[in-house]
PDB file of N, CA and C in Angstrom:
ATOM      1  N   UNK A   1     -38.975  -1.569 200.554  1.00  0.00           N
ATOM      2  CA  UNK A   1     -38.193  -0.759 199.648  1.00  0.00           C
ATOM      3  C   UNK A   1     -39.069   0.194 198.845  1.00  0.00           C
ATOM      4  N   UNK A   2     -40.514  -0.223 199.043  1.00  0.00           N
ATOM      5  CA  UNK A   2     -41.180   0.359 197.699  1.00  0.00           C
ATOM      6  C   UNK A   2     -41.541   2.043 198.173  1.00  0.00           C
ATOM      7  N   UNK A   3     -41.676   2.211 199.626  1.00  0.00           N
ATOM      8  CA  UNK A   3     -41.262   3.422 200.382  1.00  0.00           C
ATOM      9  C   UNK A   3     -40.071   4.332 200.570  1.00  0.00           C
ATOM     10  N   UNK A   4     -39.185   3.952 200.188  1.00  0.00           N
ATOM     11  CA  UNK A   4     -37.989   4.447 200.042  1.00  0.00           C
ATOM     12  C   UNK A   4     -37.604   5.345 199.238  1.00  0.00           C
ATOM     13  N   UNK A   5     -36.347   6.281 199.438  1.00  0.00           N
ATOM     14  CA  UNK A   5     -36.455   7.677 198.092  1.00  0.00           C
ATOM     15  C   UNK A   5     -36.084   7.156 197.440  1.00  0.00           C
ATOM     16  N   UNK A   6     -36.080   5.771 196.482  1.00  0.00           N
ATOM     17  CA  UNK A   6     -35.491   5.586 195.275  1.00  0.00           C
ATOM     18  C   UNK A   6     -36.531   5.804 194.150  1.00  0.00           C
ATOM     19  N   UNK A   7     -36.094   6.049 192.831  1.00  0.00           N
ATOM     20  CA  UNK A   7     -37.029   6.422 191.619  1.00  0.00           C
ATOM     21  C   UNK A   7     -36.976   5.197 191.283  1.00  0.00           C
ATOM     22  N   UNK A   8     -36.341   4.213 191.144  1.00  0.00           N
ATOM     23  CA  UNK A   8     -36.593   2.533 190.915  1.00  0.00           C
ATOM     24  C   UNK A   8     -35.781   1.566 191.763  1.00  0.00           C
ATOM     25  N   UNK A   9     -37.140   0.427 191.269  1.00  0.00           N
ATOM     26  CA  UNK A   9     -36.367  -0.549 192.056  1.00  0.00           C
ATOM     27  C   UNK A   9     -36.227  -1.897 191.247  1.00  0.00           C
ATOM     28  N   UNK A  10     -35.335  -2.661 191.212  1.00  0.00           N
ATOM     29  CA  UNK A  10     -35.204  -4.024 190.192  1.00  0.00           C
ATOM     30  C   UNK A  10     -35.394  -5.065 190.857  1.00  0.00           C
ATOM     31  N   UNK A  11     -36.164  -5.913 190.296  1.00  0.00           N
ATOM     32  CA  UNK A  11     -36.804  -7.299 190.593  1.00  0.00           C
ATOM     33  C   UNK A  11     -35.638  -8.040 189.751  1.00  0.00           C
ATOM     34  N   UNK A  12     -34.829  -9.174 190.430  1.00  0.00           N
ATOM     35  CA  UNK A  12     -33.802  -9.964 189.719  1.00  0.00           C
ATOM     36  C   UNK A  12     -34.381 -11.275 189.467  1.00  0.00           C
ATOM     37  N   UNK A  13     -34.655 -11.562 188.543  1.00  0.00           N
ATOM     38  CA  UNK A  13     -34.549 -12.953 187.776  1.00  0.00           C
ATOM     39  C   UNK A  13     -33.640 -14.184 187.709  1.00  0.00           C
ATOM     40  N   UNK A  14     -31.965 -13.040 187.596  1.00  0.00           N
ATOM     41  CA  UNK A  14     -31.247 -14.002 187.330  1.00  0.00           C
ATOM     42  C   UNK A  14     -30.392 -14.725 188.627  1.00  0.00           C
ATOM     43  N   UNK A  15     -30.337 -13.935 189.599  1.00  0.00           N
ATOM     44  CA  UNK A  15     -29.237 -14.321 190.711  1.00  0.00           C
ATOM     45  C   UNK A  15     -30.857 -14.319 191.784  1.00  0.00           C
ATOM     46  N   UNK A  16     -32.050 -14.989 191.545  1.00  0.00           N
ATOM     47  CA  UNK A  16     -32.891 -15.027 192.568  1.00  0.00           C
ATOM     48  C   UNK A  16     -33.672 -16.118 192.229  1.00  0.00           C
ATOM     49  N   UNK A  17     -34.743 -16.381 193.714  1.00  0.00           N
ATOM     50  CA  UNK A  17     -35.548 -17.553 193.617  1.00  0.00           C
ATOM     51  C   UNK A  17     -36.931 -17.395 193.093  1.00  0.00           C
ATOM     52  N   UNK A  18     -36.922 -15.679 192.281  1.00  0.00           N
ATOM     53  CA  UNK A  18     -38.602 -15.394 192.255  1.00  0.00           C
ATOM     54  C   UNK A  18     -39.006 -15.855 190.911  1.00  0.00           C
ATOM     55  N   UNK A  19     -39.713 -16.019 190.814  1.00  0.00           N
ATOM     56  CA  UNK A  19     -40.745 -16.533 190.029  1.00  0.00           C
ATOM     57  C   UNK A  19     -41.306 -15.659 188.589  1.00  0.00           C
ATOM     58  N   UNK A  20     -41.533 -16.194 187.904  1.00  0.00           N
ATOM     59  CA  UNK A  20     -42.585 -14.857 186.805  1.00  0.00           C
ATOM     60  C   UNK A  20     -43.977 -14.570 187.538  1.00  0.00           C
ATOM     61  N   UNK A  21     -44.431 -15.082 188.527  1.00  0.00           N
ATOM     62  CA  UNK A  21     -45.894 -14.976 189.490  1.00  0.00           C
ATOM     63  C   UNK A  21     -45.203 -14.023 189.905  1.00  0.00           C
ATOM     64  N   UNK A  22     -44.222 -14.338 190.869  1.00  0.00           N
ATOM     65  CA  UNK A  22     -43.896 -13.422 192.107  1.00  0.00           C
ATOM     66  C   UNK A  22     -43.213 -12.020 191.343  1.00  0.00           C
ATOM     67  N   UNK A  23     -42.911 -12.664 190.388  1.00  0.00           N
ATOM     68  CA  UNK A  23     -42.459 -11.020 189.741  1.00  0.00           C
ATOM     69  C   UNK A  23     -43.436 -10.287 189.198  1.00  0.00           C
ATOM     70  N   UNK A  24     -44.877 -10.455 188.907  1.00  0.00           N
ATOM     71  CA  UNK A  24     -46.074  -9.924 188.356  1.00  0.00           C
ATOM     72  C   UNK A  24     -46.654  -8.970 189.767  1.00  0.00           C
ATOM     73  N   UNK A  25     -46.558  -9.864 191.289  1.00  0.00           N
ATOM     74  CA  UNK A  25     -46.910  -8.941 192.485  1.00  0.00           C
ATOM     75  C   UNK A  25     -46.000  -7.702 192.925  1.00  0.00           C
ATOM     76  N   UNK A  26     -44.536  -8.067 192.389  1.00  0.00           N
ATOM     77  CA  UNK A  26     -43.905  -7.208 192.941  1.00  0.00           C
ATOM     78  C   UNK A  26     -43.796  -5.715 192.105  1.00  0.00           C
ATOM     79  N   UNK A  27     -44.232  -6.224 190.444  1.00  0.00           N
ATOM     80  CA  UNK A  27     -43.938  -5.014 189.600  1.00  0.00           C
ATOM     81  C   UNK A  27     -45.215  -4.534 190.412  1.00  0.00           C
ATOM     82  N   UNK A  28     -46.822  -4.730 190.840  1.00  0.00           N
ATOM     83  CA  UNK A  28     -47.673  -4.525 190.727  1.00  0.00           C
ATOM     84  C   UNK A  28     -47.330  -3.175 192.123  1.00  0.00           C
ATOM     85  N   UNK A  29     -46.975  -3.774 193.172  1.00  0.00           N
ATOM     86  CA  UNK A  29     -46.440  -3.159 194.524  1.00  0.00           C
ATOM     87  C   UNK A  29     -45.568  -2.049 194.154  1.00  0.00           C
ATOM     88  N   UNK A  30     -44.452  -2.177 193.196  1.00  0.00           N
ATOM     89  CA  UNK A  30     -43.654  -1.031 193.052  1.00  0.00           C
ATOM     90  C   UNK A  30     -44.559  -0.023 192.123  1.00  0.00           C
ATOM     91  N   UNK A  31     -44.696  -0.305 191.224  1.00  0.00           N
ATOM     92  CA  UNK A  31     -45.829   0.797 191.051  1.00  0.00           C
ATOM     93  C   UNK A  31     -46.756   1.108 191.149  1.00  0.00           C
ATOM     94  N   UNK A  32     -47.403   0.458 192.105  1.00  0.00           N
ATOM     95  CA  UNK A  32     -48.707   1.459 193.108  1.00  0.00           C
ATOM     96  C   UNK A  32     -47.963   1.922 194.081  1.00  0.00           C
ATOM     97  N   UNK A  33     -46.555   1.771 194.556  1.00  0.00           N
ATOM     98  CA  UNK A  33     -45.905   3.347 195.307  1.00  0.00           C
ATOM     99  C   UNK A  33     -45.424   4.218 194.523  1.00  0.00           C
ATOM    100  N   UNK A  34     -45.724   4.456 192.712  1.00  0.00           N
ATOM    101  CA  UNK A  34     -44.885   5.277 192.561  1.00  0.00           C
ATOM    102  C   UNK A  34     -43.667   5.187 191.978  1.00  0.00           C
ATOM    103  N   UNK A  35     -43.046   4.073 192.256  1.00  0.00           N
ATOM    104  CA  UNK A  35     -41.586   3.688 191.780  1.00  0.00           C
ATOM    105  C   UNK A  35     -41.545   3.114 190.215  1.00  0.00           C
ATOM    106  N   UNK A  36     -40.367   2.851 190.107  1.00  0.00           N
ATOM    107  CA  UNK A  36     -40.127   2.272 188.560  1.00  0.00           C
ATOM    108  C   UNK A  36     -39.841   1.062 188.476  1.00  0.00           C
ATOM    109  N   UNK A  37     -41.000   0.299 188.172  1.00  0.00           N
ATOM    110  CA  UNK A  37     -40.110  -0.989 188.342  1.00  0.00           C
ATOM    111  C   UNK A  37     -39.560  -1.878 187.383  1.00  0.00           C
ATOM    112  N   UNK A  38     -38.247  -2.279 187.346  1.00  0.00           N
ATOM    113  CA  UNK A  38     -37.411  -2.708 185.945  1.00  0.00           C
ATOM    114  C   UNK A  38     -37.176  -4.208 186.635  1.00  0.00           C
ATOM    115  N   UNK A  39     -36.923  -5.260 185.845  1.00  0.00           N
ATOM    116  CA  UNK A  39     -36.879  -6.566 185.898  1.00  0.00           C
ATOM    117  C   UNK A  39     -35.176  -6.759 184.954  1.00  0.00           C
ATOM    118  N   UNK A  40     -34.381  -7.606 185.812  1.00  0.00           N
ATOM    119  CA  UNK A  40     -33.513  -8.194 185.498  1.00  0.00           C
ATOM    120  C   UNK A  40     -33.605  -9.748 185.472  1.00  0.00           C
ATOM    121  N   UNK A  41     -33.546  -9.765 183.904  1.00  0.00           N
ATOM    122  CA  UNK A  41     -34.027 -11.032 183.160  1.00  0.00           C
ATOM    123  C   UNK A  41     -32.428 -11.980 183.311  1.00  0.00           C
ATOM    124  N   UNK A  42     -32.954 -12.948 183.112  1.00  0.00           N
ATOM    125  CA  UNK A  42     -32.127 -14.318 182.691  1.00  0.00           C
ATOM    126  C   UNK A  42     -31.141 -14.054 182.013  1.00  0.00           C
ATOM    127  N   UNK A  43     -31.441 -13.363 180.314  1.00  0.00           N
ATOM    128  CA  UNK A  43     -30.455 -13.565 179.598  1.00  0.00           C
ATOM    129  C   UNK A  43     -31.603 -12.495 178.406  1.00  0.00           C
ATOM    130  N   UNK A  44     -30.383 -12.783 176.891  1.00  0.00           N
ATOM    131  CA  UNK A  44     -31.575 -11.632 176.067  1.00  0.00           C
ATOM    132  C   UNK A  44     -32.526 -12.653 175.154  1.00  0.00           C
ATOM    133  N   UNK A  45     -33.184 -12.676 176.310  1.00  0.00           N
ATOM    134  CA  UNK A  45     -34.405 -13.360 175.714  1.00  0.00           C
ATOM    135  C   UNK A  45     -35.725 -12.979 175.222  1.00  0.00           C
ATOM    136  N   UNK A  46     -36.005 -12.580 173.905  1.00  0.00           N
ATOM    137  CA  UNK A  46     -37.307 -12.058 173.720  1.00  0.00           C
ATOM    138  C   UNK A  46     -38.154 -12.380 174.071  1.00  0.00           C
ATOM    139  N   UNK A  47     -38.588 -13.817 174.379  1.00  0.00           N
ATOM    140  CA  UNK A  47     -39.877 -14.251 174.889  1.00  0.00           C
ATOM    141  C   UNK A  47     -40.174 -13.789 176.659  1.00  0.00           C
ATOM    142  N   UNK A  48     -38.745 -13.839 177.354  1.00  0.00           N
ATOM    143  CA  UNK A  48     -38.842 -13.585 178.965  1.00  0.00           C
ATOM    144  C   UNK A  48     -39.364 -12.137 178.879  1.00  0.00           C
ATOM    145  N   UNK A  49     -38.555 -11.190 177.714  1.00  0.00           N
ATOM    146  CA  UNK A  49     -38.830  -9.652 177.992  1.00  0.00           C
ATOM    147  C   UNK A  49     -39.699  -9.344 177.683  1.00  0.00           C
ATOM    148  N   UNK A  50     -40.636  -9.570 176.711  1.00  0.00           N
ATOM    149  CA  UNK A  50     -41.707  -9.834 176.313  1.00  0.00           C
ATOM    150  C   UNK A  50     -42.833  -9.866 177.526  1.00  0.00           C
ATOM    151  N   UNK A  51     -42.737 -10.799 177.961  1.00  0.00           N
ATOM    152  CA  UNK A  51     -43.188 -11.051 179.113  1.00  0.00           C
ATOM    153  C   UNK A  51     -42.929 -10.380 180.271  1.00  0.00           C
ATOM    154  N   UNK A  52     -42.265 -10.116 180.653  1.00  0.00           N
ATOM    155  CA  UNK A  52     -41.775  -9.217 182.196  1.00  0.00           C
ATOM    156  C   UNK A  52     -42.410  -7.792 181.423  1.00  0.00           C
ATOM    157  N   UNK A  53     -42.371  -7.428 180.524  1.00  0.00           N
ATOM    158  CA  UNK A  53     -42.807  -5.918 179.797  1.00  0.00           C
ATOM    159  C   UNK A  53     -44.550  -5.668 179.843  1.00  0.00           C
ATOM    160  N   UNK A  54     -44.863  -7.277 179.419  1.00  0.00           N
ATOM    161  CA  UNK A  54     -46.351  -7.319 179.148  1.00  0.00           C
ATOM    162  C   UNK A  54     -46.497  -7.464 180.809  1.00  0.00           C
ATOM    163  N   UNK A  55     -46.231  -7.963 181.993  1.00  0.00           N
ATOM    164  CA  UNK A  55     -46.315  -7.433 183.119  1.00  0.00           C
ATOM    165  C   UNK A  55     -46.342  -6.354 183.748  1.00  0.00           C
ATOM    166  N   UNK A  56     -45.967  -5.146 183.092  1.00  0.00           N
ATOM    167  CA  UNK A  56     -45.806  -3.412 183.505  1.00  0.00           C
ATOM    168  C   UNK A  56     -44.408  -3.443 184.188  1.00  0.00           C
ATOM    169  N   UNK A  57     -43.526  -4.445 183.631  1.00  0.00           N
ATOM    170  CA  UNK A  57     -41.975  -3.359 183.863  1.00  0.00           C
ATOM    171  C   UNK A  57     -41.668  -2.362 183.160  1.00  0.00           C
ATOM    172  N   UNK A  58     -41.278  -1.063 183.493  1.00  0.00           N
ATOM    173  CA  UNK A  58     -41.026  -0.427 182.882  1.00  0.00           C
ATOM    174  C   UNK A  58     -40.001  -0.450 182.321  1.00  0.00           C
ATOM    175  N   UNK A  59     -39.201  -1.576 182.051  1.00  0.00           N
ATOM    176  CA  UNK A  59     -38.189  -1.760 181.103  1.00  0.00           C
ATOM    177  C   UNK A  59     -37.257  -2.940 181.902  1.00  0.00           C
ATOM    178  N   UNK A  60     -35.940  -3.494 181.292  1.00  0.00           N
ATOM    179  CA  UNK A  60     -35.077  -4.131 181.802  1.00  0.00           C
ATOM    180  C   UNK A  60     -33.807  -4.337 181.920  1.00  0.00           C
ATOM    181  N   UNK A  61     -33.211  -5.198 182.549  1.00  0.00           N
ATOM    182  CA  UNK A  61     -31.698  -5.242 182.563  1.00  0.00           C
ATOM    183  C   UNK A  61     -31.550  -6.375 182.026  1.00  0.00           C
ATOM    184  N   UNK A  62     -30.637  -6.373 181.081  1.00  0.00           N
ATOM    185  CA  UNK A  62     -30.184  -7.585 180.826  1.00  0.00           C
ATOM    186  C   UNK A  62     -28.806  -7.619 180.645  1.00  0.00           C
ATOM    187  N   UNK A  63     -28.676  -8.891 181.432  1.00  0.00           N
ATOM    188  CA  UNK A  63     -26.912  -9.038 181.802  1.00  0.00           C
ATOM    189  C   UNK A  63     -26.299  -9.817 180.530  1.00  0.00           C
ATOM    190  N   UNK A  64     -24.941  -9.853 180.608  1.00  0.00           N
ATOM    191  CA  UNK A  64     -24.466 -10.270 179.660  1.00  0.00           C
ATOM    192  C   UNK A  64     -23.939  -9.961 178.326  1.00  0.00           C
ATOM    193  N   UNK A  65     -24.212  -8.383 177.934  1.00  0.00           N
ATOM    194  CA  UNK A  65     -24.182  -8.152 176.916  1.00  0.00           C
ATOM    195  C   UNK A  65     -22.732  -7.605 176.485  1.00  0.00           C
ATOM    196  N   UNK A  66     -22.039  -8.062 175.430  1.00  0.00           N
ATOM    197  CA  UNK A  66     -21.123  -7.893 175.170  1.00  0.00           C
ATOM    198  C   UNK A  66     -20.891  -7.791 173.813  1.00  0.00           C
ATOM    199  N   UNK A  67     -21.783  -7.116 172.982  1.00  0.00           N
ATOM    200  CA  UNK A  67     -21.781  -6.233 171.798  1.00  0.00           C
ATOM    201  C   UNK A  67     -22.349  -5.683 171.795  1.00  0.00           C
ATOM    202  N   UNK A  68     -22.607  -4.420 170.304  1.00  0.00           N
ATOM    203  CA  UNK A  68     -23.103  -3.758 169.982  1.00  0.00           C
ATOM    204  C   UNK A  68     -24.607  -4.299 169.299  1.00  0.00           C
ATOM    205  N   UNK A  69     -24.726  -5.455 168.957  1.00  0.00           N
ATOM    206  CA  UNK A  69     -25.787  -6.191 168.424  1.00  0.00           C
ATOM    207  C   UNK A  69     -26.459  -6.853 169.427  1.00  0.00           C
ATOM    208  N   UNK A  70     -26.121  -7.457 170.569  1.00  0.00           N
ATOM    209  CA  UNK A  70     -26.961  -7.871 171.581  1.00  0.00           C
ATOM    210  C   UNK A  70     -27.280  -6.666 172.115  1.00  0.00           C
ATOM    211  N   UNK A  71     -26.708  -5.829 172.588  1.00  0.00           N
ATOM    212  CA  UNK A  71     -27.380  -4.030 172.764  1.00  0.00           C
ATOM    213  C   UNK A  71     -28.766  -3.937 171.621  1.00  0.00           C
ATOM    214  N   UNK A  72     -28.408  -3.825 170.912  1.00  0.00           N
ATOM    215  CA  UNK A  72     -29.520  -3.727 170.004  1.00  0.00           C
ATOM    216  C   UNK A  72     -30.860  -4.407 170.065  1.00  0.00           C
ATOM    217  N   UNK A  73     -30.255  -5.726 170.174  1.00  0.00           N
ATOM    218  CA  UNK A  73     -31.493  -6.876 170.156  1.00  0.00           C
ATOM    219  C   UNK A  73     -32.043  -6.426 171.187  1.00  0.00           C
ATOM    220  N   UNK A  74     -31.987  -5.829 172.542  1.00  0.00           N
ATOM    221  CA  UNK A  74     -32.472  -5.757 173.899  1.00  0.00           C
ATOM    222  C   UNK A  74     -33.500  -4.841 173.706  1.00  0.00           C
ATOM    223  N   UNK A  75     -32.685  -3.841 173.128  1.00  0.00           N
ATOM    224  CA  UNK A  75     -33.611  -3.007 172.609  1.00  0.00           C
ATOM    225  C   UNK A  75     -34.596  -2.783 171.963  1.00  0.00           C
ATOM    226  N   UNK A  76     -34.670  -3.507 170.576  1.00  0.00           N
ATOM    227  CA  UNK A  76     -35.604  -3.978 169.862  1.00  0.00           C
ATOM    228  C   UNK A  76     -36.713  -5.151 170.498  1.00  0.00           C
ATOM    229  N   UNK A  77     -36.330  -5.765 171.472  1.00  0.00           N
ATOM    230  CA  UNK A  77     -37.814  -6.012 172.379  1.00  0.00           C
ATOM    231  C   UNK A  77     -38.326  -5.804 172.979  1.00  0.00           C
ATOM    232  N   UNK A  78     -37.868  -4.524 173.464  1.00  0.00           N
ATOM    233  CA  UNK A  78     -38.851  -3.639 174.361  1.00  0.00           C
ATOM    234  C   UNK A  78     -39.730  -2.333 173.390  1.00  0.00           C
ATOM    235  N   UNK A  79     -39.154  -2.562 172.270  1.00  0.00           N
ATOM    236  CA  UNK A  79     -39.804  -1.437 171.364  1.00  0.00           C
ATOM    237  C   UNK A  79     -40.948  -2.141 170.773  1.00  0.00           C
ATOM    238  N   UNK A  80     -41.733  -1.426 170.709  1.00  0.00           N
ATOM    239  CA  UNK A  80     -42.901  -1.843 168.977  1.00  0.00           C
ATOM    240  C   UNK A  80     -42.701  -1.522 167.888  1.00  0.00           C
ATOM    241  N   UNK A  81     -42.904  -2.573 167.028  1.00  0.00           N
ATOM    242  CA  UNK A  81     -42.719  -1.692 165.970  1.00  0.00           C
ATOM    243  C   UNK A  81     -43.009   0.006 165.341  1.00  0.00           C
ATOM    244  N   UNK A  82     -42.344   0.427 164.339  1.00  0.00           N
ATOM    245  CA  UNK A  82     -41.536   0.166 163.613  1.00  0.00           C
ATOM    246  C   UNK A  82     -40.280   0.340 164.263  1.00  0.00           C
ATOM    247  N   UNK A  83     -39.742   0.455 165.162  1.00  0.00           N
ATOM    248  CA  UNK A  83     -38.538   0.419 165.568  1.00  0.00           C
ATOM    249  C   UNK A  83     -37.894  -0.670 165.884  1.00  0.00           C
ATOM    250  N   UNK A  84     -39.304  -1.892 166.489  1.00  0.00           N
ATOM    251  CA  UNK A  84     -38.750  -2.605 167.588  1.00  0.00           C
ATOM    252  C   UNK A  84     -39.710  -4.078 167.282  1.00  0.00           C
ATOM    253  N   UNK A  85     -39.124  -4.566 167.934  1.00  0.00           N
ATOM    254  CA  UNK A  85     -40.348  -6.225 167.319  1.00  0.00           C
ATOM    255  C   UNK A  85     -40.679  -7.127 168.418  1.00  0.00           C
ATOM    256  N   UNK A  86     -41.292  -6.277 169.518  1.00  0.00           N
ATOM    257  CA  UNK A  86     -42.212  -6.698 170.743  1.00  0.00           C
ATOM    258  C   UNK A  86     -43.859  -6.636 169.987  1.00  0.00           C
ATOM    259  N   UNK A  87     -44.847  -7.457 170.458  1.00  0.00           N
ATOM    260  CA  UNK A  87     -45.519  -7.806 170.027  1.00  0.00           C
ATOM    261  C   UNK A  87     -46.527  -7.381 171.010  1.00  0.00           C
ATOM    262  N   UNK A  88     -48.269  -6.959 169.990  1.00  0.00           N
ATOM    263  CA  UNK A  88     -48.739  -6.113 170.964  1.00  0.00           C
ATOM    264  C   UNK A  88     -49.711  -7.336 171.853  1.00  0.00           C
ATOM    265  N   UNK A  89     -50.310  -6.861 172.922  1.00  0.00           N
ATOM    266  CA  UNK A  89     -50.967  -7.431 173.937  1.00  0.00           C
ATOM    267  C   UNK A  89     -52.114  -6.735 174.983  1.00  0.00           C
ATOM    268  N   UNK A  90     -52.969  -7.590 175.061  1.00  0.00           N
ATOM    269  CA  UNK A  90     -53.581  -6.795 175.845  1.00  0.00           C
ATOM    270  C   UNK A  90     -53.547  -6.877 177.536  1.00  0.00           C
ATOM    271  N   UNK A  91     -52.779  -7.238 178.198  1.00  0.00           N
ATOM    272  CA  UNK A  91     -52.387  -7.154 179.246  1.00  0.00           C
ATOM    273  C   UNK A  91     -52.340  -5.862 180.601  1.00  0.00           C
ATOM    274  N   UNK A  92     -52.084  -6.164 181.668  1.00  0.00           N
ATOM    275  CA  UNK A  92     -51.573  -5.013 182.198  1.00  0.00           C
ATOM    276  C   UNK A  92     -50.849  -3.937 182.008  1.00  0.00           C
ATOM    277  N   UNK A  93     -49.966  -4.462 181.700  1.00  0.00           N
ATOM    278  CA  UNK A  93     -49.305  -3.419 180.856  1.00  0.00           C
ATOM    279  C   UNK A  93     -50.180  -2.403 180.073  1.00  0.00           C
ATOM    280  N   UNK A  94     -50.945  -2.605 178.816  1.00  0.00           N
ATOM    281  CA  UNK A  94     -51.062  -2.279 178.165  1.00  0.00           C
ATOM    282  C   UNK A  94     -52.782  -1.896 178.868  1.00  0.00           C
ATOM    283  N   UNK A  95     -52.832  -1.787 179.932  1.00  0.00           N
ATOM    284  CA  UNK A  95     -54.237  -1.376 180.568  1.00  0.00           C
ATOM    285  C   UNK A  95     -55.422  -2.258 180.238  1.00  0.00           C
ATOM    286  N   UNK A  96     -55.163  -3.612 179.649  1.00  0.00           N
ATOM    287  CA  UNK A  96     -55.945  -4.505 179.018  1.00  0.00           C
ATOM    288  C   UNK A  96     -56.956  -3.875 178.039  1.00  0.00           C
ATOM    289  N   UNK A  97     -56.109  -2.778 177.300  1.00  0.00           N
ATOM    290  CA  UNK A  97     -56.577  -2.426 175.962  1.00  0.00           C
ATOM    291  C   UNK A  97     -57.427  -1.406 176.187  1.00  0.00           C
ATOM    292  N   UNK A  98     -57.460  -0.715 177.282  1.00  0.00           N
ATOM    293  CA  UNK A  98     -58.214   0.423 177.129  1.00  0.00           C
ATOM    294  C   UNK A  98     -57.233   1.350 177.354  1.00  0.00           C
ATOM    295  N   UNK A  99     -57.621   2.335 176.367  1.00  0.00           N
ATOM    296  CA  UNK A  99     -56.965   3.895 175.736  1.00  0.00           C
ATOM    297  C   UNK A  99     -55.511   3.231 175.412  1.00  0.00           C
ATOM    298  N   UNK A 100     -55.889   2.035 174.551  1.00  0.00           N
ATOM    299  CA  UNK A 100     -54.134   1.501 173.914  1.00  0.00           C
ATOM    300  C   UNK A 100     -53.221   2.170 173.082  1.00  0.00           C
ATOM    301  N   UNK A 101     -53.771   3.193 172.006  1.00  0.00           N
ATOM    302  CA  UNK A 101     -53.373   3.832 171.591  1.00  0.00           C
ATOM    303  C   UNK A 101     -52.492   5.130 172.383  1.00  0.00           C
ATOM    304  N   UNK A 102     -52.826   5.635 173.509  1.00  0.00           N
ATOM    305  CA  UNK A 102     -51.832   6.390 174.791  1.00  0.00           C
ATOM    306  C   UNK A 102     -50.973   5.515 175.078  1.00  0.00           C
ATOM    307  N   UNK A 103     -51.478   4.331 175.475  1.00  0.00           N
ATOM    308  CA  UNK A 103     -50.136   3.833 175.904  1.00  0.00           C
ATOM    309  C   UNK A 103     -48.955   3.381 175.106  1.00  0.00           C
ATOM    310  N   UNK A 104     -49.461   3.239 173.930  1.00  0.00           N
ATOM    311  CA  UNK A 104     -48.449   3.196 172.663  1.00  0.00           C
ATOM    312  C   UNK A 104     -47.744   4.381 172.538  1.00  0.00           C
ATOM    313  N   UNK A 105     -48.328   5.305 172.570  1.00  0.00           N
ATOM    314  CA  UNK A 105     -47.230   7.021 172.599  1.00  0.00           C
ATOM    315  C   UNK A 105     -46.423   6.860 173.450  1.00  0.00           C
ATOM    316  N   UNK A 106     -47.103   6.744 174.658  1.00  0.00           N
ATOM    317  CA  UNK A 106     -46.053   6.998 175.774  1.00  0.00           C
ATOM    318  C   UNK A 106     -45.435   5.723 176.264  1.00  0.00           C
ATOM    319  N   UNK A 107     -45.511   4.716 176.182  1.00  0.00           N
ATOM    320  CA  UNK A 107     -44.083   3.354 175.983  1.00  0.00           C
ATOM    321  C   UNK A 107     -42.764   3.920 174.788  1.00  0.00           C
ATOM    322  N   UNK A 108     -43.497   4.547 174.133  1.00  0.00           N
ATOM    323  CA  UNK A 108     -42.226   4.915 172.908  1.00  0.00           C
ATOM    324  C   UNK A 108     -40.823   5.713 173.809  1.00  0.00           C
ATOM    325  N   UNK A 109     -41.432   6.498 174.683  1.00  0.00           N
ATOM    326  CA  UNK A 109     -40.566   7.645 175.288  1.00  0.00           C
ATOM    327  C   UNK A 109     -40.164   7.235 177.116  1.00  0.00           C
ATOM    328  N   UNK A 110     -41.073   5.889 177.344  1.00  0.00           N
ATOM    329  CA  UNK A 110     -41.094   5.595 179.026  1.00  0.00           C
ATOM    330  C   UNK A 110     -40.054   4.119 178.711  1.00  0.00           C
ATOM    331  N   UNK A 111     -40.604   3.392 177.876  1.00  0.00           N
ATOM    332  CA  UNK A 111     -39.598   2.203 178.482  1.00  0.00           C
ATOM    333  C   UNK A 111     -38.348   2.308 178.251  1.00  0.00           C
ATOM    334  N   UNK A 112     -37.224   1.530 178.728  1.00  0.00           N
ATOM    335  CA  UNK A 112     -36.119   1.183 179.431  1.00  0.00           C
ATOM    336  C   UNK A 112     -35.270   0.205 179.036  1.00  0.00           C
TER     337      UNK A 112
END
C-alpha cells in the first residue's frame, strides 16, 4: 500500500491484531515512502496517543467520539502545550532531539 497514490495510510489498533511494535515498523515504512501515516487508536486515550505520536504518526483517529469535549480532549493530546497537554520526548518522532525546536514549529501546523 505504501506505493500506492494515496497521501495516507491508517494503521488500525482497534479492529486489528497489530501490536504497538508492529505499529512502530509500519509508521516507519509509510513514511519512508512518503505517505502519511495516522494510527487508529483503541479509544481517547492519552497515554496510547501519546505514544503512537511519539512513534511519528502523523496524527490519529479516534473512534468513538460523541461530543464536543471528547473532540477536544483528542485534540489536546496531540498538541503541546500551550494549546495542548502531550508531553515532550525525545523519540522518533521528535528526531531524538535533534533540531527539536523545528520540529516543535512544524507539529503545530502537521499533526492530525
Amino acid at each position: 500500500m505504501s506505493k500506492s497514490n494515496f497521501d495516507w495510510i491508517a494503521i488500525d489498533l482497534e479492529h486489528s491484531s497489530i501490536n504497538i511494535s508492529q505499529a512502530e515498523d509500519l509508521i516507519r515504512i509509510i513514511d519512508l515512502s512518503n505517505k502519511i501515516p495516522l494510527v487508529r487508536v483503541t479509544s481517547n486515550n492519552p497515554d496510547q496517543i501519546k505514544r503512537v505520536m511519539d512513534l511519528g504518526s502523523h496524527g490519529v483517529i479516534v473512534p468513538m467520539i460523541n461530543t464536543a469535549s471528547e473532540a477536544q480532549n483528542a485534540v489536546r493530546y496531540v498538541t503541546y502545550p500551550k494549546k495542548g497537554s502531550r508531553s515532550f520526548g525525545l523519540s522518533r518522532a521528535q528526531f531524538y532531539g535533534k533540531d527539536f525546536n523545528k520540529y516543535i514549529s512544524t507539529s503545530k501546523n502537521t499533526s492530525i
